[in-house]
Protein backbone atom coordinates (compact mmCIF):
# COMPACT_ATOMS: atom_id res chain seq x y z
CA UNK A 1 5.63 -13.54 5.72
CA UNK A 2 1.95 -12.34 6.23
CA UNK A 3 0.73 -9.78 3.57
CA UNK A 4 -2.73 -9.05 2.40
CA UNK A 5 -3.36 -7.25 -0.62
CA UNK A 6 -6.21 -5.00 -2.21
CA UNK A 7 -6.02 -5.57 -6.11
CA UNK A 8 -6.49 -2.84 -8.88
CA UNK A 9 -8.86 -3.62 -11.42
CA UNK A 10 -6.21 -4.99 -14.73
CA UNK A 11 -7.57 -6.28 -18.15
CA UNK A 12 -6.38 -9.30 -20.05
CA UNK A 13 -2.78 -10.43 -20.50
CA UNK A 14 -1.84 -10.50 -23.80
CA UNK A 15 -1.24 -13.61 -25.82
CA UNK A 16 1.83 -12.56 -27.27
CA UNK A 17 4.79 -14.00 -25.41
CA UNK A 18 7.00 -10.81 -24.32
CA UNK A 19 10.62 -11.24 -24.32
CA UNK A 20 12.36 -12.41 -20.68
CA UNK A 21 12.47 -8.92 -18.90
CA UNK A 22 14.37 -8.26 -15.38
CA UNK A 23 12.65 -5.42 -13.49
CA UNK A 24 15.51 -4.36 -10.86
CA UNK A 25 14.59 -1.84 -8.57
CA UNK A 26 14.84 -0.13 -5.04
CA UNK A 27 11.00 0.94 -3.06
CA UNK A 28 12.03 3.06 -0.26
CA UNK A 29 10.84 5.42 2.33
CA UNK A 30 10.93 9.60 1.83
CA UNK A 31 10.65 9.84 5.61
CA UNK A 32 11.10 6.49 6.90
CA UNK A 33 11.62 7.93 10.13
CA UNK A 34 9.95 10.65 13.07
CA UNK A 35 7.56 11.79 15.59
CA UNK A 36 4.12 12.41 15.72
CA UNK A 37 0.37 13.18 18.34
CA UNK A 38 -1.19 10.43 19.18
CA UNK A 39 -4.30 11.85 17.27
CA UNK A 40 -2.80 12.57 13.94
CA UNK A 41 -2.93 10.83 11.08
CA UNK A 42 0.12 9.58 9.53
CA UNK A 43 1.00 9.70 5.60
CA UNK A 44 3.39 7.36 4.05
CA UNK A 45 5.37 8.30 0.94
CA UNK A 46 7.19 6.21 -1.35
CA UNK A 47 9.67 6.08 -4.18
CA UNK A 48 9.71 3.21 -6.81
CA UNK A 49 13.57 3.93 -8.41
CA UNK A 50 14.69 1.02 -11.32
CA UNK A 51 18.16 0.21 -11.51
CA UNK A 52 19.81 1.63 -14.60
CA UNK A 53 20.53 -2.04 -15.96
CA UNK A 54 16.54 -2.49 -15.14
CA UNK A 55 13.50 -3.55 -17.99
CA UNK A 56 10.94 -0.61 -18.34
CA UNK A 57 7.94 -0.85 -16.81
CA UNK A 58 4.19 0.03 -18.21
CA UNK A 59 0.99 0.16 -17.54
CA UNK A 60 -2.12 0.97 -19.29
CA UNK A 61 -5.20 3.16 -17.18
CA UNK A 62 -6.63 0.28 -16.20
CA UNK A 63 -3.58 -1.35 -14.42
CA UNK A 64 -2.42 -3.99 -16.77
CA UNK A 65 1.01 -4.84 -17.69
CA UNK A 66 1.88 -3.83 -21.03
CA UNK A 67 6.03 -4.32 -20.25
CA UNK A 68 8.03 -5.53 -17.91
CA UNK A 69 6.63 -8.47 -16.49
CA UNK A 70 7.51 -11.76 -18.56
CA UNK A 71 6.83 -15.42 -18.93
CA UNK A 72 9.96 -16.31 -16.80
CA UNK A 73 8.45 -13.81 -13.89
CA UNK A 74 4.88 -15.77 -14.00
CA UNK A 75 6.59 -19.27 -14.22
CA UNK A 76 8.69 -18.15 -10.67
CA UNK A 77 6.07 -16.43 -9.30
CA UNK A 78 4.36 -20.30 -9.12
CA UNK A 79 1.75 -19.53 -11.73
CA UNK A 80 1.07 -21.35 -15.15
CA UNK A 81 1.48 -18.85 -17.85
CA UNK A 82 -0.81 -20.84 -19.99
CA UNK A 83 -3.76 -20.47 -17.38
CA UNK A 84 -3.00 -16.81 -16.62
CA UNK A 85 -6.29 -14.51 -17.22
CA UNK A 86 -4.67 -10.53 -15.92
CA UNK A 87 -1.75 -9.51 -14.60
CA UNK A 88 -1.31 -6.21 -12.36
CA UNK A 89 1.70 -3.66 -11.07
CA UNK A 90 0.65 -3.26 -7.29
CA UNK A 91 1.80 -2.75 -3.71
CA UNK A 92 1.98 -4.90 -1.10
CA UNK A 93 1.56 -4.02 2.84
CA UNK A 94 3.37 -6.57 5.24
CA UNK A 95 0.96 -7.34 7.82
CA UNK A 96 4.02 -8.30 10.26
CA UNK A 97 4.18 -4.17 11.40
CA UNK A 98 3.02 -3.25 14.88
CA UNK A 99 0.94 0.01 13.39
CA UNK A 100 -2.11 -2.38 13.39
CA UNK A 101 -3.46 -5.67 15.12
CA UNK A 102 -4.70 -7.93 12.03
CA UNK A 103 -3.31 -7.04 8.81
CA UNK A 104 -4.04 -3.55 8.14
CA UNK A 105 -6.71 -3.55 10.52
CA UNK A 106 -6.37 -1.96 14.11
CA UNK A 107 -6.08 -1.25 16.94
CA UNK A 108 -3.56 0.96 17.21
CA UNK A 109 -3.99 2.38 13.76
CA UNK A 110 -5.96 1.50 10.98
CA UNK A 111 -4.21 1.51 7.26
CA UNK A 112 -6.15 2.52 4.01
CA UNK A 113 -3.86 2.38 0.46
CA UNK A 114 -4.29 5.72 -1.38
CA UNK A 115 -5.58 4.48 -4.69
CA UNK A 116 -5.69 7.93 -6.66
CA UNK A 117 -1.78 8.20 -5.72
CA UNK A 118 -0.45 4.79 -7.04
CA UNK A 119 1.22 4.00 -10.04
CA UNK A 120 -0.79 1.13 -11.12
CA UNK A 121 -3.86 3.19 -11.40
CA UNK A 122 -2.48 5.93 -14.11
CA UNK A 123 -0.85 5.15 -17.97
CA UNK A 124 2.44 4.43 -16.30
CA UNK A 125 5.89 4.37 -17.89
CA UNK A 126 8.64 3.74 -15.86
CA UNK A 127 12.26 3.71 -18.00
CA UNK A 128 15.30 2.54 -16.57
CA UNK A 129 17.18 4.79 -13.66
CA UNK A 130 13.69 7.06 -13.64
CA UNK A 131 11.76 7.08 -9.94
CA UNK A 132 8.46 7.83 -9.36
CA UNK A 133 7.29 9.19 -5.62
CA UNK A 134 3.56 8.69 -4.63
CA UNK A 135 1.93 8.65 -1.28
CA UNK A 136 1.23 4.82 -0.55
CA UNK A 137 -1.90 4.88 2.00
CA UNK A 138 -2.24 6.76 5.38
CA UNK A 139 -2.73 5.29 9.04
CA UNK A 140 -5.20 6.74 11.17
CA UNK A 141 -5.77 6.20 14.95
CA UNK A 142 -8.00 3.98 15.82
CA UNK A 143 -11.08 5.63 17.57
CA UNK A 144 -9.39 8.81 17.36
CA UNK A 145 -6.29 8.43 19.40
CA UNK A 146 -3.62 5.56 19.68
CA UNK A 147 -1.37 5.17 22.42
CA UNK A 148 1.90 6.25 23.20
CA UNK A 149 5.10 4.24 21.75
CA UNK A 150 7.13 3.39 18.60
CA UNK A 151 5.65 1.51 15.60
CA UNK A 152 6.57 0.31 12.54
CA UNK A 153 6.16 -1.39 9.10
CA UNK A 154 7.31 -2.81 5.51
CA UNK A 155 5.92 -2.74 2.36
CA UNK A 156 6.51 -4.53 -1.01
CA UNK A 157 6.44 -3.34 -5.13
CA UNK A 158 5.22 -6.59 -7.35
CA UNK A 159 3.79 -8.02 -10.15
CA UNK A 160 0.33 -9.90 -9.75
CA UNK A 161 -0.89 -12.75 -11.26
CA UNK A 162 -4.56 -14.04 -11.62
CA UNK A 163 -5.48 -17.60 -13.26
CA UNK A 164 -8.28 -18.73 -14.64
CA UNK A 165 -9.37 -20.62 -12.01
CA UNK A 166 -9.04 -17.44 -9.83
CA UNK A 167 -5.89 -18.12 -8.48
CA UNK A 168 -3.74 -14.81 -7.53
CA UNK A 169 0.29 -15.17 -7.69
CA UNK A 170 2.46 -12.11 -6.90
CA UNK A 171 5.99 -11.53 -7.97
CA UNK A 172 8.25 -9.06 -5.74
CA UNK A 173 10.46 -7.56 -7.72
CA UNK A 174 11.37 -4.36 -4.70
CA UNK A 175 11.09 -4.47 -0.78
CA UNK A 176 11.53 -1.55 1.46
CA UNK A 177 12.79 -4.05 3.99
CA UNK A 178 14.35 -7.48 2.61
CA UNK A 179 14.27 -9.80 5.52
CA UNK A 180 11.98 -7.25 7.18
CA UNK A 181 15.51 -5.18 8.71
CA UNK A 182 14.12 -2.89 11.19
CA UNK A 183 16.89 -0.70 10.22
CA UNK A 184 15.47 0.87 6.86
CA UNK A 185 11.02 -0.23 7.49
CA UNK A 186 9.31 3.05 7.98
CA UNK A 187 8.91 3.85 11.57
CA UNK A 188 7.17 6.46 13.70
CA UNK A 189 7.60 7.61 17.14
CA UNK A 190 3.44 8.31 18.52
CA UNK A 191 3.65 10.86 21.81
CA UNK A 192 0.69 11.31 23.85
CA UNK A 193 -1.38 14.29 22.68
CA UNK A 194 -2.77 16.60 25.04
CA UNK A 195 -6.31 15.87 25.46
CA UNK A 196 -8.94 19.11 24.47
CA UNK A 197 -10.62 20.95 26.95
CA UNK A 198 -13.30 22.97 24.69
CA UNK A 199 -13.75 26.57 25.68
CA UNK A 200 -17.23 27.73 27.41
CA UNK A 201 -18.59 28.86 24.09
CA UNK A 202 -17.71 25.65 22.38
CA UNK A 203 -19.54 23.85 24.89
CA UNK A 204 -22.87 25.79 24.42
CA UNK A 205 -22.38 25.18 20.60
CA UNK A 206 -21.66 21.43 20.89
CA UNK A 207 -25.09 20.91 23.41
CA UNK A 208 -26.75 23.19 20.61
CA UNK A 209 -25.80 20.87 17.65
CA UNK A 210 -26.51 17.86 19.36
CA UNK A 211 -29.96 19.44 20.14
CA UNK A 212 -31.01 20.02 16.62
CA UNK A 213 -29.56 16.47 15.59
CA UNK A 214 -31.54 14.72 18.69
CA UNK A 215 -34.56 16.76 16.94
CA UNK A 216 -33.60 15.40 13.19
CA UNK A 217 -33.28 11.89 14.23
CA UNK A 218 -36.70 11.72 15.68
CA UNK A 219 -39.19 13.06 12.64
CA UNK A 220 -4.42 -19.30 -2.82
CA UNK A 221 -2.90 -19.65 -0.24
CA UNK A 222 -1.11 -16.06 0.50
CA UNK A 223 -2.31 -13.40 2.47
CA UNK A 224 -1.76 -9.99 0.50
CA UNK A 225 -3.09 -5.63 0.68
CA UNK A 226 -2.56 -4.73 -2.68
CA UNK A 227 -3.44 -1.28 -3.96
């Protein structure tokens, strides 16, 4: 499965050895499903919800795992605990959607993670059976407009991993989508928006602007987006 991943910045893991945790948990949708312009951006919200028989999970401000991620997590994840330098909560956005052509790249839309909204970023603390909602990232239309049809996509909650050596690991621990079921991935429904005829006076006031600008002008091994 094709991910990329953006990484939050995360400080050093500490030495200690933390006892085996199991972070259980569901990522999922608030409006996995409806219809929108062609020309109109589209938010996507999540909700991270742990299981009640779930580890906590916490972060510090500067992303780093200060519970729920332990040695047996790393070890799975394919890393070598005794090599790891940081470790990170993050989000993962499967690059096998149609909303864009490469990764989170378009055409038809292009993806950007919301950084301010995520988790990761704050002093988290997750217990077990809480959820926390938080607007993932937003597509926009490429150029301005993408055409008409029905798109979709699936998106991951892990743990990441960084080596020494550089190395980056991640370990899933919720999927909106396991097996990438098109039944629950968040999908939207693009119609064709009307296209803008400006009024006379608009017109006069566009030619106007570009006037005075005219006038300005002259004087590892795994593909992952993590937030």
């Amino acid at each position: 499965m094709l991910r990329t991943a953006i990484k939050t910045a995360a400080l050093a893991l500490a030495s200690a050895a933390q006892a085996p945790a199991a972070v259980i948990g569901t990522f999922t949708f608030d409006q996995p499903t409806g219809t929108v312009l062609s020309n109109v951006p589209i938010d996507i919200n999540v909700t991270l919800t742990l299981d009640a028989s779930s580890d906590a999970i916490t972060t510090d401000g500067d992303g780093n795992v200060t519970s729920g991620l332990s040695e047996a997590d790393i070890i799975a994840a394919g890393a070598d605990p005794t090599q790891v330098a940081r470790t990170f909560l993050s989000a993962s956005f499967e690059c096998s959607g149609t909303f864009t052509a490469v990764c989170n790249q378009g055409p038809p839309y292009d993806f950007d993670f919301d950084l301010s909204q995520f988790f990761f970023a704050q002093n988290f603390d997750l217990q077990p059976g809480q959820s926390f909602s938080f607007r993932f990232g937003t597509f926009t239309p490429t150029g301005g407009n993408a055409p008409a049809g029905t798109y979709s996509f699936n998106a991951s909650a892990l743990f990441g991993i960084q080596e020494d050596d550089g190395d980056v690991f991640y370990s899933h621990f919720a999927d909106t989508c396991v097996g990438q079921d098109p039944a629950c991935a968040f999908t939207r429904t693009v119609q064709a928006a009307a296209p803008g005829v400006p009024e006379p006076a608009s017109w006069a006031l566009m030619l106007a602007g570009f006037g005075l600008v005219g006038c300005g002008i002259r004087g590892r091994q795994r593909a992952i987006v993590l937030a």
